[in-house]
Every structure is written in structure tokens, then in C-alpha cells.
Protein backbone atom coordinates (compact mmCIF):
# COMPACT_ATOMS: atom_id res chain seq x y z
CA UNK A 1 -101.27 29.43 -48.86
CA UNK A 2 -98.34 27.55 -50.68
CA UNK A 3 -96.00 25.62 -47.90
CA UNK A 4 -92.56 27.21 -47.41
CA UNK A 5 -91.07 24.42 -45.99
CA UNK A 6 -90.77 21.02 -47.99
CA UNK A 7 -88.74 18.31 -46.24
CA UNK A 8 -87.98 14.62 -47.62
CA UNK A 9 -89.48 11.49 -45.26
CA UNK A 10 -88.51 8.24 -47.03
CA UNK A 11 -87.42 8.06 -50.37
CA UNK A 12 -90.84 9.47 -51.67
CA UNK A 13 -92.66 10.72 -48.93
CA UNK A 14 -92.93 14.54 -48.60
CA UNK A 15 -94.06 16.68 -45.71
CA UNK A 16 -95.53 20.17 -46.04
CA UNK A 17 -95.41 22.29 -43.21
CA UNK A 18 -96.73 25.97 -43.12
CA UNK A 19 -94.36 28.68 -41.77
CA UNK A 20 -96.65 29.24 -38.42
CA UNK A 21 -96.65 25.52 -37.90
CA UNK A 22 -92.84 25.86 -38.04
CA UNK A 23 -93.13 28.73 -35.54
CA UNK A 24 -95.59 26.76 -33.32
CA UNK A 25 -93.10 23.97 -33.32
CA UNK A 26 -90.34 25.75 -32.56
CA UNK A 27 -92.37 27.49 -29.49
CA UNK A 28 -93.76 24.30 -28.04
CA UNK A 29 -90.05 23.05 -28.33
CA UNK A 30 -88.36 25.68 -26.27
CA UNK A 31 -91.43 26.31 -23.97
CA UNK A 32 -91.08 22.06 -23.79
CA UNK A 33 -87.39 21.98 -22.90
CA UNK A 34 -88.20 24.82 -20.09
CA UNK A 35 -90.44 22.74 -18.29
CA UNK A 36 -88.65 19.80 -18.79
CA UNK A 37 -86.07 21.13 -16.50
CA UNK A 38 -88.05 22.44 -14.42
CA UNK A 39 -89.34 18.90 -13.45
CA UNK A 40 -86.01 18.39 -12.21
CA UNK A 41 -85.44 21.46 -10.75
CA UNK A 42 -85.94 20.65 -6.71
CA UNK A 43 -83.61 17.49 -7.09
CA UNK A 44 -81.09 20.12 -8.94
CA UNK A 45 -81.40 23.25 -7.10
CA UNK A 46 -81.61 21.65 -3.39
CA UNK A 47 -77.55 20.99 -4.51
CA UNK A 48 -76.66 24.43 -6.35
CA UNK A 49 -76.47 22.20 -9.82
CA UNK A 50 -78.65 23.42 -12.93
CA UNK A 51 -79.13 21.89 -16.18
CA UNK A 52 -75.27 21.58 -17.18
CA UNK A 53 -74.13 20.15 -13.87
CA UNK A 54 -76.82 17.23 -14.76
CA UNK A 55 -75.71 16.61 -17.79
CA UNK A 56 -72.43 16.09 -16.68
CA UNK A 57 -73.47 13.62 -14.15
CA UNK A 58 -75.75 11.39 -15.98
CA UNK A 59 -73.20 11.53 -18.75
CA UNK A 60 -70.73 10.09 -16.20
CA UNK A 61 -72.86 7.40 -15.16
CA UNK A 62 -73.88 6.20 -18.51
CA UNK A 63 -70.28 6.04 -20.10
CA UNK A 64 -68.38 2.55 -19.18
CA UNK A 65 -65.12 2.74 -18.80
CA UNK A 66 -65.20 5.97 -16.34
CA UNK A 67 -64.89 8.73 -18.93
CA UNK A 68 -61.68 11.11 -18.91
CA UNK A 69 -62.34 14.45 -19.20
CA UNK A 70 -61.68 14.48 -23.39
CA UNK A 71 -64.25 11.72 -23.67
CA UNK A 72 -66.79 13.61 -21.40
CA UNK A 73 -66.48 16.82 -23.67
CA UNK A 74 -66.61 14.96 -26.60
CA UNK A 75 -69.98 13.47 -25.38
CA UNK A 76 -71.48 16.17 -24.27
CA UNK A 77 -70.43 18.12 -27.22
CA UNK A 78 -69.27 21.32 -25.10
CA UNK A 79 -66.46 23.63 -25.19
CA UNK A 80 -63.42 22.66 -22.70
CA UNK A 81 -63.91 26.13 -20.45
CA UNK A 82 -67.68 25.26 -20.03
CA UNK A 83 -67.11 21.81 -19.19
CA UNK A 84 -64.21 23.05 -16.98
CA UNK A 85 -66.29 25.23 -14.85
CA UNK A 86 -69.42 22.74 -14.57
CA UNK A 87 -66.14 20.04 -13.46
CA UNK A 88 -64.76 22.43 -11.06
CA UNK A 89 -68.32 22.79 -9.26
CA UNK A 90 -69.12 19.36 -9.39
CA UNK A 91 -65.66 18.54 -7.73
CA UNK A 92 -65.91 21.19 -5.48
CA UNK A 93 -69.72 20.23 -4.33
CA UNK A 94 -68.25 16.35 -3.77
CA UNK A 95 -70.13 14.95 -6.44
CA UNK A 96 -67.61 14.31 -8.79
CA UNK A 97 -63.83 12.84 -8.60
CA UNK A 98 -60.69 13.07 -10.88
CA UNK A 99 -58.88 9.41 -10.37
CA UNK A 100 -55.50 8.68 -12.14
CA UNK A 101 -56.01 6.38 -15.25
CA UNK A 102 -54.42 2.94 -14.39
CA UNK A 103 -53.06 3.26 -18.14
CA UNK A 104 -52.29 7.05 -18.68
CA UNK A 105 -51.06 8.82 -15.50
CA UNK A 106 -51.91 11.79 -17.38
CA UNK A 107 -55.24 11.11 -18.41
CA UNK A 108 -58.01 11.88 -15.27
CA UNK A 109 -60.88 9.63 -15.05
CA UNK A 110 -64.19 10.82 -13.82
CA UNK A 111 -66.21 8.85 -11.36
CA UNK A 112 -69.56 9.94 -9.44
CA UNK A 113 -68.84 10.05 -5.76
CA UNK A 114 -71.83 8.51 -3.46
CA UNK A 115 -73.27 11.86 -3.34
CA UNK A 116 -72.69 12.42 -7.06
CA UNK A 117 -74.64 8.86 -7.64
CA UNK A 118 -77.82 10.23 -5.63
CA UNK A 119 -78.03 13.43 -6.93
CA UNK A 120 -78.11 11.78 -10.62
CA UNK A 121 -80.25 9.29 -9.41
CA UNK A 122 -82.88 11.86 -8.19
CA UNK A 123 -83.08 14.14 -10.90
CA UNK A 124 -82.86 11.47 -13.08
CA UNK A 125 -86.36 10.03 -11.84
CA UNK A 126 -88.06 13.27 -11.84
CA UNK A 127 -87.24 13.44 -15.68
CA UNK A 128 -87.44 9.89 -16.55
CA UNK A 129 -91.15 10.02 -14.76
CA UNK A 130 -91.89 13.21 -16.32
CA UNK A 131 -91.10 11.87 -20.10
CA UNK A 132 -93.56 8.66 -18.90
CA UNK A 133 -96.76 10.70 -18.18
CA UNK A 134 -95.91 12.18 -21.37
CA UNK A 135 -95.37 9.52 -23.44
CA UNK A 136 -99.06 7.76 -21.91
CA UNK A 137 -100.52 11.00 -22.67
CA UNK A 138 -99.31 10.69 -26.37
CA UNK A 139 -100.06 6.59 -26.33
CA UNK A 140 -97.65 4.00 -27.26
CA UNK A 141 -98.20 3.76 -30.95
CA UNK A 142 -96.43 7.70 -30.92
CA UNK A 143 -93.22 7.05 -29.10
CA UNK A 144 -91.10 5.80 -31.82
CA UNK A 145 -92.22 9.32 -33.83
CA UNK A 146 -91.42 10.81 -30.63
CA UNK A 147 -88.13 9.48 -30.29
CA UNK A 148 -86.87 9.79 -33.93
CA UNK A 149 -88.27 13.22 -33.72
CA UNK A 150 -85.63 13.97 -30.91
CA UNK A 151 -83.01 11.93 -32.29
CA UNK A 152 -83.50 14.19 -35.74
CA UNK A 153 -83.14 16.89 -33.50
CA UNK A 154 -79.25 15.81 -32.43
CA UNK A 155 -78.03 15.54 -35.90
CA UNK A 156 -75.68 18.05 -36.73
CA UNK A 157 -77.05 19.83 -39.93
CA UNK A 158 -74.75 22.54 -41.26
């Protein structure tokens, strides 16, 4: 059977891929992402937080200076109501705090409150230790096709 799906790798490398190893792929990736989450799914649901409330915390933690709420949404790559909401429940939950920018009265920086800073901290090791046992099980020669696998995954193809 002919491939129906003919992608470029390198500048003469090309990659033939069958239409049901397409479909596999794309089954193993969603069934993948599922239990992904779920790894982190006692640290998250033990605090009423899901996937998105996560998210929002690592991406707080990782972003020096303390994000405003723009820069968050712009990282994150979300619509403003969504990011709103998962905001609003962090803040309400005490996890999350809205300070004054020293700069910009008007602009609201976001800092991770000591409870904020475990609860990231927890989930975060569930999926950091999860991605380890996978990455041994795939050996060390296949992370770096791992990770530009996932990083090909981010880019914004029209």
C-alpha cells in the first residue's frame, strides 16, 4: 500500500508513514496525555485543581519576573475568560496572588502563595517522575527524538 503521508526530515530525508500508523499515533498520543494527568491527579484533585489550574501554577513558577496576567495568557496560549476562571479559583483556593506592579499600578503580578508553591511542587514530581520511568524505559539514546517530537508538536502549523 502506497504511504499517504510524506513529511520532510532534513533537507533530504523523507519519512513515510501509513495512514493506520498515523491513526495509531494519534491514539497512543491522546490515550498518552490521559494518563499523563492522571499521574498527577491525587496531588491535583486532593486541592479541587485539574489540568488547567496546573498549568497555571507551574507557568507561574517558571516565568522570572512574576508574570502579569497578559504575560501568563500569552504563555499559556489561552483565551482571557479561560484563564480568568482558572485565576479566579486559584485566588480563591489561596494558591495564587494578584500584587501591584512596582512599575505599572495597573498591571497585576502573579505570585504562588506558600500553598500555591506546594501544590506545584507536588504535582510537579508526580509528572516529572512519571516522564523519568518513561524516558529509562525508552533509553537515553531516544530522548532527544522524544523531546523534538514534543517540541514539533507545539509549533503552530496553520
Amino acid at each position: 500500500m502506497p504511504a499517504k503521508s510524506l513529511r520532510t526530515i532534513g533537507p533530504e530525508r523523507l519519512l513515510y508513514l501509513r495512514e493506520e500508523e498515523l491513526d495509531q499515533a494519534v491514539d497512543l498520543f491522546f490515550l498518552a496525555s490521559r494518563r499523563f494527568w492522571r499521574t498527577a491527579e491525587n496531588a491535583l484533585t486532593a486541592r479541587n485543581l485539574g489540568p488547567a489550574h496546573y498549568r497555571a501554577l507551574a507557568a507561574i513558577r517558571r516565568m522570572e519576573p512574576p508574570p502579569s496576567v497578559t504575560q501568563l495568557r500569552e504563555r499559556l496560549g489561552v483565551r482571557k475568560q479561560s484563564l480568568a476562571r482558572v485565576l479566579d479559583g486559584l485566588e480563591r483556593a489561596g494558591l495564587v496572588a494578584k500584587h501591584a506592579d512596582a512599575r505599572d499600578a495597573r498591571q497585576r503580578k502573579l505570585v504562588l502563595t506558600e500553598a500555591g508553591r506546594i501544590a506545584e511542587r507536588d504535582a510537579s514530581a508526580a509528572l516529572r517522575e512519571r516522564l523519568a520511568q518513561a524516558f529509562r524505559t525508552i533509553g537515553d539514546q531516544s530522548v532527544p527524538g522524544a523531546l523534538a517530537l514534543l517540541e514539533a508538536l507545539t509549533e503552530e502549523k496553520p
